[in-house]
Every structure is written in structure tokens, then in C-alpha cells.
PDB file of N, CA and C in Angstrom:
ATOM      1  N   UNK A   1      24.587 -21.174  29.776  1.00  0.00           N
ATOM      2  CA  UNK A   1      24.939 -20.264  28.705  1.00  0.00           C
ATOM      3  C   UNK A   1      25.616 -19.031  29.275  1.00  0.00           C
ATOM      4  N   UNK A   2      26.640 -18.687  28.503  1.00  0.00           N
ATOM      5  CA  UNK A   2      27.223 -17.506  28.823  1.00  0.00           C
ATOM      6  C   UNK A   2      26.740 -16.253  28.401  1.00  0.00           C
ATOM      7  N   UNK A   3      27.081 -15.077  29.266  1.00  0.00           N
ATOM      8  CA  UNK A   3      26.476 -14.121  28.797  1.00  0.00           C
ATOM      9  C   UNK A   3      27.070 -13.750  27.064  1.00  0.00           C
ATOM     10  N   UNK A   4      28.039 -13.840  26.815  1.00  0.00           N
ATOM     11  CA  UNK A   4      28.528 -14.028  25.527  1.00  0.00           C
ATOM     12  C   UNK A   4      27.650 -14.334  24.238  1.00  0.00           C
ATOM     13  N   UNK A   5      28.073 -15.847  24.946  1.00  0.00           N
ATOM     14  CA  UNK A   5      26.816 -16.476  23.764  1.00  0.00           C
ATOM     15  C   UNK A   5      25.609 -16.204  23.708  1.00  0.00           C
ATOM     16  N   UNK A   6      24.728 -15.441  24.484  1.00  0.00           N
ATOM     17  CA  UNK A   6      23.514 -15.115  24.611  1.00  0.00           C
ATOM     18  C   UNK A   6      23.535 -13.654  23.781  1.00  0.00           C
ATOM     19  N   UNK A   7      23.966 -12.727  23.826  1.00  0.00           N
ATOM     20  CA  UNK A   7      23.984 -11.970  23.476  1.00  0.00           C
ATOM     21  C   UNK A   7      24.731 -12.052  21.953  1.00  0.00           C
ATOM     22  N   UNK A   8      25.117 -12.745  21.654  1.00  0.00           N
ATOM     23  CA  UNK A   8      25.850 -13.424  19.936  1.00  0.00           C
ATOM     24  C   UNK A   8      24.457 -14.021  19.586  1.00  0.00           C
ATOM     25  N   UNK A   9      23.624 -14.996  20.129  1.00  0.00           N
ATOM     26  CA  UNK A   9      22.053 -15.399  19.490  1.00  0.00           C
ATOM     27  C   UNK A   9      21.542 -14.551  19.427  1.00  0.00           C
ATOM     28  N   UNK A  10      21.421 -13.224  20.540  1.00  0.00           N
ATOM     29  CA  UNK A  10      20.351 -12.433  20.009  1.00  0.00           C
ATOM     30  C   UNK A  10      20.346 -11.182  18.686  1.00  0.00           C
ATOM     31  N   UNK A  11      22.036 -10.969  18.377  1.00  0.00           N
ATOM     32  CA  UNK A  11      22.376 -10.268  17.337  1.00  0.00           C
ATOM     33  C   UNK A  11      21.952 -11.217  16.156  1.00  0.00           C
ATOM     34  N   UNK A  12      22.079 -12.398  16.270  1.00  0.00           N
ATOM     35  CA  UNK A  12      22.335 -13.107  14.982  1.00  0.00           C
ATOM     36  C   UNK A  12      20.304 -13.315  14.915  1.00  0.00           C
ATOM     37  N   UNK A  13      19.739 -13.246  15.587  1.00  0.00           N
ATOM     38  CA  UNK A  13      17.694 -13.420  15.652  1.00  0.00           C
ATOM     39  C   UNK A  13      17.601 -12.027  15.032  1.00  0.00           C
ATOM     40  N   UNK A  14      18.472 -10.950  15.565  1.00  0.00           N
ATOM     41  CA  UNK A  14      17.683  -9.954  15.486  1.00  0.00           C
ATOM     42  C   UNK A  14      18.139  -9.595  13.514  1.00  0.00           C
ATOM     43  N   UNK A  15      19.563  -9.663  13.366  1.00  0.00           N
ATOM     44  CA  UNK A  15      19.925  -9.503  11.887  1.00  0.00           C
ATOM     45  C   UNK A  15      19.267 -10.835  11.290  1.00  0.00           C
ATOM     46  N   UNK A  16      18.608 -11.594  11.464  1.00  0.00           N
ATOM     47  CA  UNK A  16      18.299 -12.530  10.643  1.00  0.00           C
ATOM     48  C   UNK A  16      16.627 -11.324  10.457  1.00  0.00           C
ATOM     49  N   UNK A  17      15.820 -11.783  11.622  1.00  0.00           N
ATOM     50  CA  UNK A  17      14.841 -10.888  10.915  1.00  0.00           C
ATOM     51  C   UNK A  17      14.971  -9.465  10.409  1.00  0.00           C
ATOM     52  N   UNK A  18      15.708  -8.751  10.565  1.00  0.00           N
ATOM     53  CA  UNK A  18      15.884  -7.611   9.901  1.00  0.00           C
ATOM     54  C   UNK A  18      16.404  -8.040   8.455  1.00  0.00           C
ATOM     55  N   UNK A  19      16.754  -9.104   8.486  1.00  0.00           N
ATOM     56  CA  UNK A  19      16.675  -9.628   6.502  1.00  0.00           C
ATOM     57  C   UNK A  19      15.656 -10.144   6.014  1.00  0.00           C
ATOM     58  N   UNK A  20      15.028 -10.744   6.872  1.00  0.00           N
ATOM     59  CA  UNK A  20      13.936 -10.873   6.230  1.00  0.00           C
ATOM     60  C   UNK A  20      12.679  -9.782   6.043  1.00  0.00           C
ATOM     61  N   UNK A  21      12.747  -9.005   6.948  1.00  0.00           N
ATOM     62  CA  UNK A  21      11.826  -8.139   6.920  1.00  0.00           C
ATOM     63  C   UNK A  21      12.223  -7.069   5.692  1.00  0.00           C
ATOM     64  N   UNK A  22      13.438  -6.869   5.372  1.00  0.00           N
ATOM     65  CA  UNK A  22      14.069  -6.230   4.086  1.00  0.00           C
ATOM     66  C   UNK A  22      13.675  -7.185   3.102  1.00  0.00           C
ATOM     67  N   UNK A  23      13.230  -8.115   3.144  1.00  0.00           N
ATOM     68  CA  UNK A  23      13.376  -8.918   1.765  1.00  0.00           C
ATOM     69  C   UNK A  23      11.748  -9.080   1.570  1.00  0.00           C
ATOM     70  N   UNK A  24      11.040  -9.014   2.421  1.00  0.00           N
ATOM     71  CA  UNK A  24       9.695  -8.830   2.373  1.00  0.00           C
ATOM     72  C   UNK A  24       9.125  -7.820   2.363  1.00  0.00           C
ATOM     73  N   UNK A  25       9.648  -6.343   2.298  1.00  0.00           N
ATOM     74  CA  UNK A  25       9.213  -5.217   2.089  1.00  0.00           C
ATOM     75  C   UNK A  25      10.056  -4.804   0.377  1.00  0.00           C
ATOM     76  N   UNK A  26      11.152  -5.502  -0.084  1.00  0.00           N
ATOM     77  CA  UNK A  26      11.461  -5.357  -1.507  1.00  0.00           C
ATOM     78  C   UNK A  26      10.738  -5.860  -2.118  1.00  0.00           C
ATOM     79  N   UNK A  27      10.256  -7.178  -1.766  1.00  0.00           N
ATOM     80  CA  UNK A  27       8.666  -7.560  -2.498  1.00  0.00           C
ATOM     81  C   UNK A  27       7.656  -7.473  -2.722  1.00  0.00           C
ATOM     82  N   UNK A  28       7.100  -6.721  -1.362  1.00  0.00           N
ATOM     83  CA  UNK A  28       5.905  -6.094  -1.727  1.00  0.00           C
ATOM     84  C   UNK A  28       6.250  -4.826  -2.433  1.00  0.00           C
ATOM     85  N   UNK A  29       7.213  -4.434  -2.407  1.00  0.00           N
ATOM     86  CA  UNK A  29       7.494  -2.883  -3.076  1.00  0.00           C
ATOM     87  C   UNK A  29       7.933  -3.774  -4.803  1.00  0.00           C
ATOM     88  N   UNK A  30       8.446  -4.594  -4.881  1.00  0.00           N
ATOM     89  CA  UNK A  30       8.147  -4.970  -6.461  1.00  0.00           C
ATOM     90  C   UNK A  30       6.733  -5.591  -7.477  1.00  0.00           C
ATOM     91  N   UNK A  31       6.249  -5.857  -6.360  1.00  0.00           N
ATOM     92  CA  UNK A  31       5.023  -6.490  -6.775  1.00  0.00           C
ATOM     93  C   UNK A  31       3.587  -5.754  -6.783  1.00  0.00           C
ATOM     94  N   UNK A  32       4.394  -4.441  -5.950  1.00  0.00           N
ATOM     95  CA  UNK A  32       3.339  -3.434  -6.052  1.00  0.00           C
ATOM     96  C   UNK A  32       3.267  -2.504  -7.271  1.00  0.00           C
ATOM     97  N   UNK A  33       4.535  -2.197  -7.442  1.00  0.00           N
ATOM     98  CA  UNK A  33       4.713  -1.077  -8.825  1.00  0.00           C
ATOM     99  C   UNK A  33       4.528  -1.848  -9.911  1.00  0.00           C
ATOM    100  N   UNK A  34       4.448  -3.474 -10.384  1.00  0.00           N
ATOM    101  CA  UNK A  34       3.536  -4.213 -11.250  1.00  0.00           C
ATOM    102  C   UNK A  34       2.174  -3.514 -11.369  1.00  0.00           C
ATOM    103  N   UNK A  35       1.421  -3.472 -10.295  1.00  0.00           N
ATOM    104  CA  UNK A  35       0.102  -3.495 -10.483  1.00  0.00           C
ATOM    105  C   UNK A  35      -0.457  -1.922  -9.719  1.00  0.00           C
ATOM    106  N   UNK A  36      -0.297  -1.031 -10.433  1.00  0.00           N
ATOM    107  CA  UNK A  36      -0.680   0.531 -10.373  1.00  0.00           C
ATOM    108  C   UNK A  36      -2.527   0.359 -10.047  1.00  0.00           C
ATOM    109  N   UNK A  37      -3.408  -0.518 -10.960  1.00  0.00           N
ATOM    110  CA  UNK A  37      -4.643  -0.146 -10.372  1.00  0.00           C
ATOM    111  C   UNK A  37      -4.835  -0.589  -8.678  1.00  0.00           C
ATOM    112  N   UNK A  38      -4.005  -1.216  -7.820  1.00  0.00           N
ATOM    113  CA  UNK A  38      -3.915  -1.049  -6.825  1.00  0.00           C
ATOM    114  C   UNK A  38      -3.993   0.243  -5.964  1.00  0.00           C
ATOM    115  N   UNK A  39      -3.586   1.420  -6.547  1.00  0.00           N
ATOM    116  CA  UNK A  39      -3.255   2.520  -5.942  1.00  0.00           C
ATOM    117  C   UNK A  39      -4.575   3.602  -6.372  1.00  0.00           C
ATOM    118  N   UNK A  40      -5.323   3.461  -7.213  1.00  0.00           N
ATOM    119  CA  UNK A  40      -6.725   4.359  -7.576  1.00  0.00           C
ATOM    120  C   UNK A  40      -7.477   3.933  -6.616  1.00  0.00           C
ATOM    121  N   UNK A  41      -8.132   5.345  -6.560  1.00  0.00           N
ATOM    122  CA  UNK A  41      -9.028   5.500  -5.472  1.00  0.00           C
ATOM    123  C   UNK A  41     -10.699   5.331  -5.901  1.00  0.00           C
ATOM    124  N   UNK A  42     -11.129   4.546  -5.464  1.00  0.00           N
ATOM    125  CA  UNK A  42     -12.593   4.182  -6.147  1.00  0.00           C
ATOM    126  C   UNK A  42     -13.556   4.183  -5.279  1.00  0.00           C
ATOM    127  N   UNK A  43     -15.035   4.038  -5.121  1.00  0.00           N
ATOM    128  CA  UNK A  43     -15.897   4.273  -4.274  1.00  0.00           C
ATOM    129  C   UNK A  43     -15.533   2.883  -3.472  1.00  0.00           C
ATOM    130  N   UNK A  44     -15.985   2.301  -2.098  1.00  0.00           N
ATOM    131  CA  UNK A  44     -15.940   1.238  -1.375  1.00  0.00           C
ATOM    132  C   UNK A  44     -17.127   0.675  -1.788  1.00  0.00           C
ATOM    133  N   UNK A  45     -18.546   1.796  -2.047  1.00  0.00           N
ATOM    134  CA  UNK A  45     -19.637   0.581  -2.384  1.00  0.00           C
ATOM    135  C   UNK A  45     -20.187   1.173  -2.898  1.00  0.00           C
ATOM    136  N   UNK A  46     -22.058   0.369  -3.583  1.00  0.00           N
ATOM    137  CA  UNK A  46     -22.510   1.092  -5.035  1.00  0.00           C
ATOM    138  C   UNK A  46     -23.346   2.509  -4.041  1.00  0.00           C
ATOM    139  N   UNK A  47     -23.395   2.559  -3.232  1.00  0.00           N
ATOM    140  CA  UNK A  47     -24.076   4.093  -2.727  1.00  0.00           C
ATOM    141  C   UNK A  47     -23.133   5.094  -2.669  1.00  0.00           C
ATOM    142  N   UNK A  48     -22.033   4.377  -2.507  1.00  0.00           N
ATOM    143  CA  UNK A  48     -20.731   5.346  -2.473  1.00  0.00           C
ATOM    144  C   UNK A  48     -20.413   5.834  -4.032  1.00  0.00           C
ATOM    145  N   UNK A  49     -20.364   4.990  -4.666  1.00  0.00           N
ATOM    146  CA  UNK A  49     -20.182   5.572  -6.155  1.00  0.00           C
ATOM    147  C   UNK A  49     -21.615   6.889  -6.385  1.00  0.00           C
ATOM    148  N   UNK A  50     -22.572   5.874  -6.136  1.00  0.00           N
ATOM    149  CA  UNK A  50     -23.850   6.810  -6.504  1.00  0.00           C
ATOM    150  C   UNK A  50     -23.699   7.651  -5.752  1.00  0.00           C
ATOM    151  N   UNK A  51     -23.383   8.546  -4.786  1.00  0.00           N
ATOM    152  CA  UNK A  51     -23.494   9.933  -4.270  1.00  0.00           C
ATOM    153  C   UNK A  51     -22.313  10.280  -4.852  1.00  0.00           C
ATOM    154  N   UNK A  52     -21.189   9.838  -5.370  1.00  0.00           N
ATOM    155  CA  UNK A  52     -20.010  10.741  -6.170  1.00  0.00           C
ATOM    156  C   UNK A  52     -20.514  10.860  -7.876  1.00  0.00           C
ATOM    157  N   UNK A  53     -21.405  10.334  -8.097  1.00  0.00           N
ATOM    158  CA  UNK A  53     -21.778  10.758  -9.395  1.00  0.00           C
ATOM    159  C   UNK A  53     -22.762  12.099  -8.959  1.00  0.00           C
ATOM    160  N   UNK A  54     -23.744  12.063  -7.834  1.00  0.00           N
ATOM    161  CA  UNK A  54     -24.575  13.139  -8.169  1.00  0.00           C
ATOM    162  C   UNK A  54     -24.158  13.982  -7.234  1.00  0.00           C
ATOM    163  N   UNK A  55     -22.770  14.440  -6.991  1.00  0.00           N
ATOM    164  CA  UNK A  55     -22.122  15.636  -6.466  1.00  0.00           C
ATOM    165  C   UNK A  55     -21.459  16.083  -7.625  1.00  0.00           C
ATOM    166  N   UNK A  56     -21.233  15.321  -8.293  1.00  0.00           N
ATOM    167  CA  UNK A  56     -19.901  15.318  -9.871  1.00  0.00           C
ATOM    168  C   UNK A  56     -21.128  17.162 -10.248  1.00  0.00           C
ATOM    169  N   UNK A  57     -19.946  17.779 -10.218  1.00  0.00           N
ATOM    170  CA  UNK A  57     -20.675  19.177 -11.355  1.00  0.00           C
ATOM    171  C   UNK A  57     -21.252  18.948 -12.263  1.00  0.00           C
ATOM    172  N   UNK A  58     -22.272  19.701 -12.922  1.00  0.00           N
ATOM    173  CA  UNK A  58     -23.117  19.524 -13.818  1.00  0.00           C
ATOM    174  C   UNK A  58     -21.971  20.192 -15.284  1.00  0.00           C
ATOM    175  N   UNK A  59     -21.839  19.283 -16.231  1.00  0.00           N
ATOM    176  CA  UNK A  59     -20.880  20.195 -17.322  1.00  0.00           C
ATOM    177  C   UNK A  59     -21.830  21.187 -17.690  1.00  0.00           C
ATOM    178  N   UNK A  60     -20.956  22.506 -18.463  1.00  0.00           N
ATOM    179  CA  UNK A  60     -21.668  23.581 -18.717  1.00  0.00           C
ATOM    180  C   UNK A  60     -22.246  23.107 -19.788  1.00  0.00           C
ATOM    181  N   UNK A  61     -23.672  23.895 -20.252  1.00  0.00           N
ATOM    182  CA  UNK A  61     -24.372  23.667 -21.660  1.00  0.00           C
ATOM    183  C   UNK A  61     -23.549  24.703 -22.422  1.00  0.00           C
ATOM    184  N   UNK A  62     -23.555  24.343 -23.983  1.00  0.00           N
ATOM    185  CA  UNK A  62     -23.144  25.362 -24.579  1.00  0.00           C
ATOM    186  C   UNK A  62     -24.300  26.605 -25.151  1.00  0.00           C
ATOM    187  N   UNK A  63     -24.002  27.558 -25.329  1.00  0.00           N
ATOM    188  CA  UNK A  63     -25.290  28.196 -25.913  1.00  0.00           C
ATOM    189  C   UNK A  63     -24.699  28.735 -27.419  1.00  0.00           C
ATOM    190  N   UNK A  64     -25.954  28.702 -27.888  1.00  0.00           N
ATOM    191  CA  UNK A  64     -26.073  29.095 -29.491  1.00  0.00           C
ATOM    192  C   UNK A  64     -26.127  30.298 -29.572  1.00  0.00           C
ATOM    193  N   UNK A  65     -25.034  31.311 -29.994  1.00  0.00           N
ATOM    194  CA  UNK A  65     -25.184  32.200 -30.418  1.00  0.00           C
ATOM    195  C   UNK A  65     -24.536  32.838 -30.776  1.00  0.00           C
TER     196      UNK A  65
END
């Protein structure tokens, strides 16, 4: 192999995956803005929820008067 042709395969490996890697990051970027509850932030587990409820502020009472 010539240095030529070696260096013509490796442009043509390297622009092939750089299309694909563009065509697999337009997809996850379309298939992501479908589905928004992907992106909320929620507890990882039920102790995790339960200590964000009993940090949550207490709402104010109203008073009568």
C-alpha cells in the first residue's frame, strides 16, 4: 500500500464515523426533546424522597384576625 492510499482510507474511516456519530447525536437530541420527563429531577430512592419532604418548609398558618 501506498502512502497515498493509506492516508485516502484513513480520511474516508475517519469522515465516515464522524457521520455517524452526527447522525447518532441528532437522534438522541430528537428523541430526547419527545420526552421532557426525562430531564426532572426526582429523588434516586424512597429515603431520598423522604428527607426532601421533611426539609420542604413548613407553609405559613394563617391567623384569624
Amino acid at each position: 500500500m501506498s502512502r497515498e492510499s493509506r492516508s485516502r482510507r484513513r480520511e474516508r474511516l475517519r469522515s465516515s464515523i464522524a457521520l455517524l456519530l452526527f447522525g447518532l447525536g441528532t437522534l438522541a437530541f430528537l428523541i430526547a426533546i419527545d420526552r421532557p420527563e426525562w430531564f426532572q429531577v426526582r429523588p434516586a430512592s424512597a429515603a431520598a424522597e423522604a428527607m426532601s419532604h421533611a426539609a420542604a418548609p413548613v407553609p405559613a398558618e394563617r391567623t384569624n384576625g
